[in-house]
C-alpha atoms as a PDB file:
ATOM      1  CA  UNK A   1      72.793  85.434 -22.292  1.00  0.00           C
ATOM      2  CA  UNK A   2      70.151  84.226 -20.024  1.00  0.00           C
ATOM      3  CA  UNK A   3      70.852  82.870 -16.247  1.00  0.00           C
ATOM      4  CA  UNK A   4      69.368  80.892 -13.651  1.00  0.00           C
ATOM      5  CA  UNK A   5      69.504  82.027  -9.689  1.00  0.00           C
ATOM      6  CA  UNK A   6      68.715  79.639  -7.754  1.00  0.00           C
ATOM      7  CA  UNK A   7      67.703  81.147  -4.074  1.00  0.00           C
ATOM      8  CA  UNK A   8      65.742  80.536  -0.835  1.00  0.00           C
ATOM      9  CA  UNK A   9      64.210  82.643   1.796  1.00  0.00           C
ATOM     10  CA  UNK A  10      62.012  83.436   4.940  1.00  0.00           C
ATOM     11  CA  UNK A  11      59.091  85.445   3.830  1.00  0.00           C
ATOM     12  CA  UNK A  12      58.406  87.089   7.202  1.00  0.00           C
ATOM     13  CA  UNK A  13      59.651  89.955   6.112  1.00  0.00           C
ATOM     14  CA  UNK A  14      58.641  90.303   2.455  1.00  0.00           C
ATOM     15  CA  UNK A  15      55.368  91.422   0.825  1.00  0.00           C
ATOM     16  CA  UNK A  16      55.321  88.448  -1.447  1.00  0.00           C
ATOM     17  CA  UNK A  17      57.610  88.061  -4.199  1.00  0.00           C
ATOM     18  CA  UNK A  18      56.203  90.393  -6.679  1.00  0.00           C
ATOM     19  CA  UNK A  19      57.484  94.198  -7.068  1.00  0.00           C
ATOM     20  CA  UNK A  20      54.372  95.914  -5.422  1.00  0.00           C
ATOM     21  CA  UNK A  21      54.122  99.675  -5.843  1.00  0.00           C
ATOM     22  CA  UNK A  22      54.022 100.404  -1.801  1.00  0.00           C
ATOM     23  CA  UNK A  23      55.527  97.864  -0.192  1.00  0.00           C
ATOM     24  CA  UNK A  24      58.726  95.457  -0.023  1.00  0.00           C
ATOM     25  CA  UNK A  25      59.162  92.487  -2.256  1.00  0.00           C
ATOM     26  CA  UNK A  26      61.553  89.829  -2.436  1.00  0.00           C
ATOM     27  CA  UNK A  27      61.726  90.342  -6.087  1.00  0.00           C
ATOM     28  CA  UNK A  28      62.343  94.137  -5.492  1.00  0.00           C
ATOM     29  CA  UNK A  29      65.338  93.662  -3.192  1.00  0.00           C
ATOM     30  CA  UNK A  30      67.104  90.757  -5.242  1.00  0.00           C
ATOM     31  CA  UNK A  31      66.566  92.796  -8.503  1.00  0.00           C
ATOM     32  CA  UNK A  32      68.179  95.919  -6.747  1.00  0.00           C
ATOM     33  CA  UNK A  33      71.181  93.811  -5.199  1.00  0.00           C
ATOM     34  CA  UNK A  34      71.922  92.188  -9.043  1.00  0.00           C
ATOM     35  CA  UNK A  35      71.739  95.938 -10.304  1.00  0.00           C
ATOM     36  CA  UNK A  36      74.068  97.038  -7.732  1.00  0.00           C
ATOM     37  CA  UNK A  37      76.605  94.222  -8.371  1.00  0.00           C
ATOM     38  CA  UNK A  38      76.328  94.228 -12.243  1.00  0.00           C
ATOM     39  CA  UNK A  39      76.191  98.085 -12.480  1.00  0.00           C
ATOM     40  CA  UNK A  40      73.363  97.849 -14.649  1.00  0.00           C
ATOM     41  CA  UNK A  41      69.484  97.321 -14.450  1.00  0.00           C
ATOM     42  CA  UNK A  42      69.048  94.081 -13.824  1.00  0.00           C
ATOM     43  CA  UNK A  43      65.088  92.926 -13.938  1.00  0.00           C
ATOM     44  CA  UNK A  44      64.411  89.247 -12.765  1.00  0.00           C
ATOM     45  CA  UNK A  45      61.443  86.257 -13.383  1.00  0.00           C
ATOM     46  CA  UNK A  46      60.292  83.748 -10.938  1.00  0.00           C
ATOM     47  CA  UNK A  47      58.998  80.876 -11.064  1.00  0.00           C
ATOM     48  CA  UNK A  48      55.809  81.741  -8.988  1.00  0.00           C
ATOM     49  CA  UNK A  49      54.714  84.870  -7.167  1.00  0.00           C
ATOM     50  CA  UNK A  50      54.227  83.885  -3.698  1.00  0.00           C
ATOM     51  CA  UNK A  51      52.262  85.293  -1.103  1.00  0.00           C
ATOM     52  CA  UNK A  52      52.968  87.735   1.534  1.00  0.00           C
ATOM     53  CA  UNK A  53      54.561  85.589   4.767  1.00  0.00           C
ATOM     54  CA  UNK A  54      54.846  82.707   2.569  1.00  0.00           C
ATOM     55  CA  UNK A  55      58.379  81.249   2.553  1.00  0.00           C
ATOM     56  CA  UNK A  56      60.974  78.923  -0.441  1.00  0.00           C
ATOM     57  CA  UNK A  57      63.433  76.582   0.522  1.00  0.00           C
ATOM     58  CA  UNK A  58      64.246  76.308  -3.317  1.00  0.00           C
ATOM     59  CA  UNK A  59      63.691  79.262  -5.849  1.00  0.00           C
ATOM     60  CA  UNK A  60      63.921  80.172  -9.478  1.00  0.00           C
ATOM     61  CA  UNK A  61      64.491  83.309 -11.502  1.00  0.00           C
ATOM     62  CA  UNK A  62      65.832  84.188 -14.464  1.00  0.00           C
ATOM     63  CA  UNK A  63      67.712  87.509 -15.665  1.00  0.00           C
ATOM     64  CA  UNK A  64      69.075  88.075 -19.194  1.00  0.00           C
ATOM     65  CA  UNK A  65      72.705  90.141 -19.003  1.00  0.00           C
ATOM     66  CA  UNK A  66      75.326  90.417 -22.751  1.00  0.00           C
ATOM     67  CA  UNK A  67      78.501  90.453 -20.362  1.00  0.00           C
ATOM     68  CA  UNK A  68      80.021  87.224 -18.940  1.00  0.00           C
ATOM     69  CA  UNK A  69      80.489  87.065 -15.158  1.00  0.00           C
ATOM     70  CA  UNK A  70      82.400  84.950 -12.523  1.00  0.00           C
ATOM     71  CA  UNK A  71      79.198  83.155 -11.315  1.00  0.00           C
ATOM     72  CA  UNK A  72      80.957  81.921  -8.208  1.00  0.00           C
ATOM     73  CA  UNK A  73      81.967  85.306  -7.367  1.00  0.00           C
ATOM     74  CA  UNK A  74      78.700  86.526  -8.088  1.00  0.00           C
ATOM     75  CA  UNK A  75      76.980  84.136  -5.402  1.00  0.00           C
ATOM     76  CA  UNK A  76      79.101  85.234  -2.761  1.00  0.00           C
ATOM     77  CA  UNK A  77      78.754  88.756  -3.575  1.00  0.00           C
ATOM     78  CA  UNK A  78      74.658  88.634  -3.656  1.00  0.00           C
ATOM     79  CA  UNK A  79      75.124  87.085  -0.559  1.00  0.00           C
ATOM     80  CA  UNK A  80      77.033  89.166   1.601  1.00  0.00           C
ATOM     81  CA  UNK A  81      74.785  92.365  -0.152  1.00  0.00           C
ATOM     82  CA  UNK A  82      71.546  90.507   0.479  1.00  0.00           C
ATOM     83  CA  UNK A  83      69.498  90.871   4.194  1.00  0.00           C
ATOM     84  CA  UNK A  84      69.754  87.662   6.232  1.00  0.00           C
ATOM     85  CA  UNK A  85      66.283  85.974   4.837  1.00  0.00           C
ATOM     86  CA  UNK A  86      67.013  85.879   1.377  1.00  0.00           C
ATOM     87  CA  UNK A  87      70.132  83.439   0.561  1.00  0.00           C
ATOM     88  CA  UNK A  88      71.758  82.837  -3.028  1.00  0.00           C
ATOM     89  CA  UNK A  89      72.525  78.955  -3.580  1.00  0.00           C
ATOM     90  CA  UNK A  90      73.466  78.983  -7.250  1.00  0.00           C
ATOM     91  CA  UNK A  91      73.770  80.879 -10.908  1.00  0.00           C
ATOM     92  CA  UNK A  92      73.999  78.839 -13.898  1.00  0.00           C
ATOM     93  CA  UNK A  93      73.845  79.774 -17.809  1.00  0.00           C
ATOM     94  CA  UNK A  94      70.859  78.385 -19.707  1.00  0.00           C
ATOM     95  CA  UNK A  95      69.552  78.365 -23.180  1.00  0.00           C
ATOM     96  CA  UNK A  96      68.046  81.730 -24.257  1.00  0.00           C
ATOM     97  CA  UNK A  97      63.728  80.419 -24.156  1.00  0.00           C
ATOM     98  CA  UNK A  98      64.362  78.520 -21.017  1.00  0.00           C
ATOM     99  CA  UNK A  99      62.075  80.913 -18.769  1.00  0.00           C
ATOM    100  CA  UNK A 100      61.846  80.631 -14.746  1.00  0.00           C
ATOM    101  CA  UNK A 101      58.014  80.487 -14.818  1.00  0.00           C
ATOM    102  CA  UNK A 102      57.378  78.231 -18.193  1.00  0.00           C
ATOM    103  CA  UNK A 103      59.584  76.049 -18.371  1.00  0.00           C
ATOM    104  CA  UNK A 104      59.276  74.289 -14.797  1.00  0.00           C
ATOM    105  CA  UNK A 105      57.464  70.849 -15.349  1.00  0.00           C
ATOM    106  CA  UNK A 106      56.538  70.821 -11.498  1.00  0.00           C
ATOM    107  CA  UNK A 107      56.499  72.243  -8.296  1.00  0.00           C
ATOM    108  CA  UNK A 108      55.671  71.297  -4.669  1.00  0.00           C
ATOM    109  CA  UNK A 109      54.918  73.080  -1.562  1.00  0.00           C
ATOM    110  CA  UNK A 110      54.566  71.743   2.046  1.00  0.00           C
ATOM    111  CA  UNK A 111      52.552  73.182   5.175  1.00  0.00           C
ATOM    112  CA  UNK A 112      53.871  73.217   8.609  1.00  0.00           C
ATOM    113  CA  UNK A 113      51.393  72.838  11.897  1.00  0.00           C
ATOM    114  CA  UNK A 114      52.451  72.929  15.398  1.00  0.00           C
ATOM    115  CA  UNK A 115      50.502  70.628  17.288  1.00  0.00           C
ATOM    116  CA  UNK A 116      51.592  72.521  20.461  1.00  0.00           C
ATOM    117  CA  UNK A 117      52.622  76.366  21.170  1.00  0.00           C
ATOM    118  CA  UNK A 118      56.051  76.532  20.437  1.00  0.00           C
ATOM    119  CA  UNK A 119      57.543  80.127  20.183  1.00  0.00           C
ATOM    120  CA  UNK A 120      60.454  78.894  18.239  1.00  0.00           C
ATOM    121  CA  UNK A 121      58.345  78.364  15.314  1.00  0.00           C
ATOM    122  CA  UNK A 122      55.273  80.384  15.578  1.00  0.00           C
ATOM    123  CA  UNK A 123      56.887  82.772  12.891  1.00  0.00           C
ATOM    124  CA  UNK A 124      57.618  79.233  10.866  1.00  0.00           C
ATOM    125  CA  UNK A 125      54.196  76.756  10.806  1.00  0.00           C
ATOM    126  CA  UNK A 126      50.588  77.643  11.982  1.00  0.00           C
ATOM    127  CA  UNK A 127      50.331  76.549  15.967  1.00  0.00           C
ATOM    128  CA  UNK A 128      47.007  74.686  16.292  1.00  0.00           C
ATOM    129  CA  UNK A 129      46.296  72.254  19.082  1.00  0.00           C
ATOM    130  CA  UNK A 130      43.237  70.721  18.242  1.00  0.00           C
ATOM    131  CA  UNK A 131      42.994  67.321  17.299  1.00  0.00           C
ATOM    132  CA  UNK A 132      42.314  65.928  14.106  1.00  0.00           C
ATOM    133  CA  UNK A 133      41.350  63.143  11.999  1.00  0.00           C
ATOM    134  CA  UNK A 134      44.398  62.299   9.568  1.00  0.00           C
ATOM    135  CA  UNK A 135      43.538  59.389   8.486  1.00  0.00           C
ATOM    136  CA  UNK A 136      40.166  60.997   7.282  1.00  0.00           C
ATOM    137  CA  UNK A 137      42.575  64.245   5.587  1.00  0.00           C
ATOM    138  CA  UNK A 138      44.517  61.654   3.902  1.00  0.00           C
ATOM    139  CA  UNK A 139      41.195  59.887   2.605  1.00  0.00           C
ATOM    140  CA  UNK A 140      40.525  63.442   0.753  1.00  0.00           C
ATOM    141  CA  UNK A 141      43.604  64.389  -0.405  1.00  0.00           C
ATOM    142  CA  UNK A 142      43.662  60.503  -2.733  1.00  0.00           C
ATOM    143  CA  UNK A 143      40.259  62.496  -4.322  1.00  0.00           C
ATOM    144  CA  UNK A 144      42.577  65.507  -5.247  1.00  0.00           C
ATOM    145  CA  UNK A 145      44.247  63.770  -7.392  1.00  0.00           C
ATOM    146  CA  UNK A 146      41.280  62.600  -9.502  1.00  0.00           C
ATOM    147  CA  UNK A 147      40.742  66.101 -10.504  1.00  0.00           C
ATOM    148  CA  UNK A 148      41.910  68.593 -12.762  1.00  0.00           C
ATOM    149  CA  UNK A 149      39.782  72.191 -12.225  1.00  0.00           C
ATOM    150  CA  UNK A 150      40.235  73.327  -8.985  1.00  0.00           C
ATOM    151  CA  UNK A 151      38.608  76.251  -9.332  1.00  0.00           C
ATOM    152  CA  UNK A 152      37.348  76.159  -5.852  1.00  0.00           C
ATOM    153  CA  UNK A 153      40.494  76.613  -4.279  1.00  0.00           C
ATOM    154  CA  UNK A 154      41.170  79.759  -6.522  1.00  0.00           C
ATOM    155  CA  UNK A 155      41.380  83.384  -5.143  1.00  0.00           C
ATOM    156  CA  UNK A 156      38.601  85.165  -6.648  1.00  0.00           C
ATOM    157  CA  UNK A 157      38.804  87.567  -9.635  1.00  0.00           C
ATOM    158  CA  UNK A 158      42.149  85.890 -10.533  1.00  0.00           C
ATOM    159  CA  UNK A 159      42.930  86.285 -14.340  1.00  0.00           C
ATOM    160  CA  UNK A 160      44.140  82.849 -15.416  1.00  0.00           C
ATOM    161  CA  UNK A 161      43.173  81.003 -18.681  1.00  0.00           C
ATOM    162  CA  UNK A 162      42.522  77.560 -17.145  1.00  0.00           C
ATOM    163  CA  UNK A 163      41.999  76.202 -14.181  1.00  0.00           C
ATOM    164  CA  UNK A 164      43.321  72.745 -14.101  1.00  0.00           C
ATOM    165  CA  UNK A 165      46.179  71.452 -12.781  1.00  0.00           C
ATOM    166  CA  UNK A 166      47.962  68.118 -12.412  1.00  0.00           C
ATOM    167  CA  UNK A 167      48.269  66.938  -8.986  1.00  0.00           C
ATOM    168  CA  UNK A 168      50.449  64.488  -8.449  1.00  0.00           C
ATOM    169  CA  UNK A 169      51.220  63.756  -5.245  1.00  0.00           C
ATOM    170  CA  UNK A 170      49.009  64.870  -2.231  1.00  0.00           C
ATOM    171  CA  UNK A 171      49.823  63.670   1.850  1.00  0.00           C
ATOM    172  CA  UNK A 172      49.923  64.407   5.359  1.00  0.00           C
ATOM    173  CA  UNK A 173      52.567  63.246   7.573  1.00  0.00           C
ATOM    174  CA  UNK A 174      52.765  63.045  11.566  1.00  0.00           C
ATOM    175  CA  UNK A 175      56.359  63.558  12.845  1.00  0.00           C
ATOM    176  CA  UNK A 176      56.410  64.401  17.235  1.00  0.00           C
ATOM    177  CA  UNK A 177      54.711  67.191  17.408  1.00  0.00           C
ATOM    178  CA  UNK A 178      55.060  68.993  13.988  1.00  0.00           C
ATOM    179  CA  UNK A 179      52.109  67.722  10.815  1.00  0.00           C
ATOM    180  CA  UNK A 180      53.142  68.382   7.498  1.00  0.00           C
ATOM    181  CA  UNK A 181      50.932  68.781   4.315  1.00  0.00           C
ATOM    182  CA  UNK A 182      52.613  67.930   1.436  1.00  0.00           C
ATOM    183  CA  UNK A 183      52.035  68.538  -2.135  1.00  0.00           C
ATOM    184  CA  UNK A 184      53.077  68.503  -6.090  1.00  0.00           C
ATOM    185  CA  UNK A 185      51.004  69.515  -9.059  1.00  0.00           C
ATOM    186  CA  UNK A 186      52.547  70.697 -12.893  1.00  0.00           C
ATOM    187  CA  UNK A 187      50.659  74.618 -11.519  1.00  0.00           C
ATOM    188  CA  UNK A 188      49.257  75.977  -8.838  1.00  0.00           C
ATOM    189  CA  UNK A 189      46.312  78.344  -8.655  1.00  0.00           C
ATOM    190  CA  UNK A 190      46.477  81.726  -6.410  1.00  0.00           C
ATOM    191  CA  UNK A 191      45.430  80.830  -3.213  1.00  0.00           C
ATOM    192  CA  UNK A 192      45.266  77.459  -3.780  1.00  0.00           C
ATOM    193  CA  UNK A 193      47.360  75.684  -1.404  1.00  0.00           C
ATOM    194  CA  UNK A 194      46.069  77.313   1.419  1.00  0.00           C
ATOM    195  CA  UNK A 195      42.326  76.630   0.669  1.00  0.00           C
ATOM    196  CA  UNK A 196      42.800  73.041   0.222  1.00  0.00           C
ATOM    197  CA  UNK A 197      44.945  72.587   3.470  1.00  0.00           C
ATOM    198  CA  UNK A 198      42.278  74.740   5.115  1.00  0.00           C
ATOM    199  CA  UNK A 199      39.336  72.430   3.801  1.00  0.00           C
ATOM    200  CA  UNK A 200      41.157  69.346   4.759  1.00  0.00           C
ATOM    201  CA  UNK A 201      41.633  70.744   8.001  1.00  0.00           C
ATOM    202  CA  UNK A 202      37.648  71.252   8.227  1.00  0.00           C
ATOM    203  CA  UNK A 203      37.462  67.495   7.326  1.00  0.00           C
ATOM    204  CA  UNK A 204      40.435  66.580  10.036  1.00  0.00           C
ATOM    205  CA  UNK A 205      38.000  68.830  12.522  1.00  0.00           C
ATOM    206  CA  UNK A 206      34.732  66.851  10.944  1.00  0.00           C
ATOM    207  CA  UNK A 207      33.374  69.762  10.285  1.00  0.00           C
ATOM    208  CA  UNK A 208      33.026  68.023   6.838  1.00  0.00           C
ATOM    209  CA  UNK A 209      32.738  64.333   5.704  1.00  0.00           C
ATOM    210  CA  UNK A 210      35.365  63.219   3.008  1.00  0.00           C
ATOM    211  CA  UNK A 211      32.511  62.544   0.281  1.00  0.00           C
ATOM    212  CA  UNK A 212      31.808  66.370   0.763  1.00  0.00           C
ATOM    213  CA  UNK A 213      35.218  67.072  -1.213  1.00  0.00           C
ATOM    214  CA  UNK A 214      33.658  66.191  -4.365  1.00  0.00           C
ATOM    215  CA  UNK A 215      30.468  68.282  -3.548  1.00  0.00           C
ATOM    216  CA  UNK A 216      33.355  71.324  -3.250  1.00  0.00           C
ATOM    217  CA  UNK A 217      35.370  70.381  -6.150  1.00  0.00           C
ATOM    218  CA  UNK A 218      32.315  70.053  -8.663  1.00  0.00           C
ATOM    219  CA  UNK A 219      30.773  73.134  -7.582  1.00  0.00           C
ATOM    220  CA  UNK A 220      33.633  75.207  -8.503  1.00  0.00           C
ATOM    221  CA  UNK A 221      32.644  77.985  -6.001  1.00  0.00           C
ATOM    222  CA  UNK A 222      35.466  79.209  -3.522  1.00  0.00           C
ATOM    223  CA  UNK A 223      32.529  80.334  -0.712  1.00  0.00           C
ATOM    224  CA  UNK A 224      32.073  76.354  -0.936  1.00  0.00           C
ATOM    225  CA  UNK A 225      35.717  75.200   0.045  1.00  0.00           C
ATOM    226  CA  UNK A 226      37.474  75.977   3.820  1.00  0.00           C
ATOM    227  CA  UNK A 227      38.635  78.913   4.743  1.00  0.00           C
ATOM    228  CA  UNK A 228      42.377  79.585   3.845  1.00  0.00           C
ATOM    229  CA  UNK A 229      45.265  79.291   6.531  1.00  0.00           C
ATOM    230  CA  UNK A 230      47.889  81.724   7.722  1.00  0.00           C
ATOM    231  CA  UNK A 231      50.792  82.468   4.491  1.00  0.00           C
ATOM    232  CA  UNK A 232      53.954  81.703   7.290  1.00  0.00           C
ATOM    233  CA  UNK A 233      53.122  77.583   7.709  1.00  0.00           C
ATOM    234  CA  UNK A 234      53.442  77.515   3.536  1.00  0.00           C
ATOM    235  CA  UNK A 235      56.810  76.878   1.902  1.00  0.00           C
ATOM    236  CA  UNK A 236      57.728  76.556  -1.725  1.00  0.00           C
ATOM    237  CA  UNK A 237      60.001  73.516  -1.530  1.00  0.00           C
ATOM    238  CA  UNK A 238      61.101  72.171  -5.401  1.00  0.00           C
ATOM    239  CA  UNK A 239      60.624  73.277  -8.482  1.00  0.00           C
ATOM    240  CA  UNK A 240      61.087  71.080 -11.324  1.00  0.00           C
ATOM    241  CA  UNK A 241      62.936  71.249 -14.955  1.00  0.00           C
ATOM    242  CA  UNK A 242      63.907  69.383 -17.700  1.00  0.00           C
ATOM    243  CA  UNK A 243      67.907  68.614 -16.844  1.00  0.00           C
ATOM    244  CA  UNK A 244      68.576  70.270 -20.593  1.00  0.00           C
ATOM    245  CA  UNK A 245      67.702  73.630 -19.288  1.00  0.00           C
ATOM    246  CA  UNK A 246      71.401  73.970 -18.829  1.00  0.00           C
ATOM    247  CA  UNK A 247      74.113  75.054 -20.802  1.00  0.00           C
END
């Protein structure tokens, strides 16, 4: 039978979530905890691979295991095995070709700035104190969504098939002294996130006009788009299914 886990976590820590041959992953440690549990090798999917530093208030992965479980049970136990950063919220049975990664119809990230030093959060969102142009950020991100490649915004040498994506919703939001970037697209390029906050950021700091979006977008070069921001202000915050994923 195939199952869900639902999870979040704090990246800080973490190597990104993909097993990486010399380093710590979170994918590493949650397949090692399941193992434990389970007494048997447990590998697991995700629903994306992110970055080193970068952080998911809502998770995905999938693991296939013949034996049925107490799933409640199972939560708690992952969760008093599992380090602080990494929390279990759920485990639910799903059809057999429901998969983490392919089946999600959607996902959306936000980016955290500090518009002051705080050293409650400087682990948490990327402290910057210059001011910017929002207003003019907003202006670009409306052109994002008239776009499909975004090759631009893609980590070089990255072996993908296609690079469009849907995006769907793009928008910065003021709140005291905290901006947020937020975002949804059907995919997500490596990289991508953080290159387009950093080139809106470039517009917000008029380094460049709003009309010079399109000049990036068309040109499909990353050396053309802004530079890309720090992993911790990034966090994976929703991914979306269709509700008959369950069981």
């Amino acid at each position: 039978m195939r199952y869900f886990i639902e999870l979040s976590y704090k990246g800080t820590n973490y190597h990104g979530w993909q097993n990486q041959p010399n380093a710590i992953s979170l994918q590493e440690v949650i397949e090692n905890a399941l193992s434990t549990l389970l007494n048997s090798k447990i590998p697991i999917v995700g629903a994306g691979r992110t970055d080193a530093g970068v952080h998911a208030r809502q998770m995905f992965a999938h693991f296939d295991f013949e034996t049925e479980f107490d799933y409640k049970q199972l939560v708690f136990k992952l969760n008093s095995y599992l380090p602080k950063d990494i929390a279990i919220i759920d485990i639910f049975p799903v059809d057999n070709d429901t998969h983490a990664r392919f089946s999600a119809t959607a996902r959306s990230y936000i980016y955290k700035i500090s518009n002051v030093k705080n050293p409650f959060s400087n682990e948490l969102s990327y402290q910057m104190q210059l001011p910017l142009n929002i207003e003019a950020m907003n202006m670009a991100c409306k052109k994002l969504l008239g776009y499909k490649d975004f090759q631009c915004f893609s980590k070089s040498n990255t072996d993908v098939k296609t690079y469009n994506c849907d995006i769907k919703y793009a928008l910065w939001t003021q709140k005291d002294s905290e901006l947020e970037f937020k975002i949804e697209a059907d995919r997500f390029l490596r990289n991508m996130v953080r290159a387009i906050v950093g080139t809106l950021l470039n517009i917000g700091l008029g380094k460049l006009e709003v009309n010079d979006l399109d000049r990036i977008l068309e040109s499909k070069n990353r050396s053309e788009a802004g530079y890309s921001v720090p992993a911790h202000g990034l966090y994976l915050t929703k991914v979306n299914y269709p509700e008959s994923i369950k069981t």
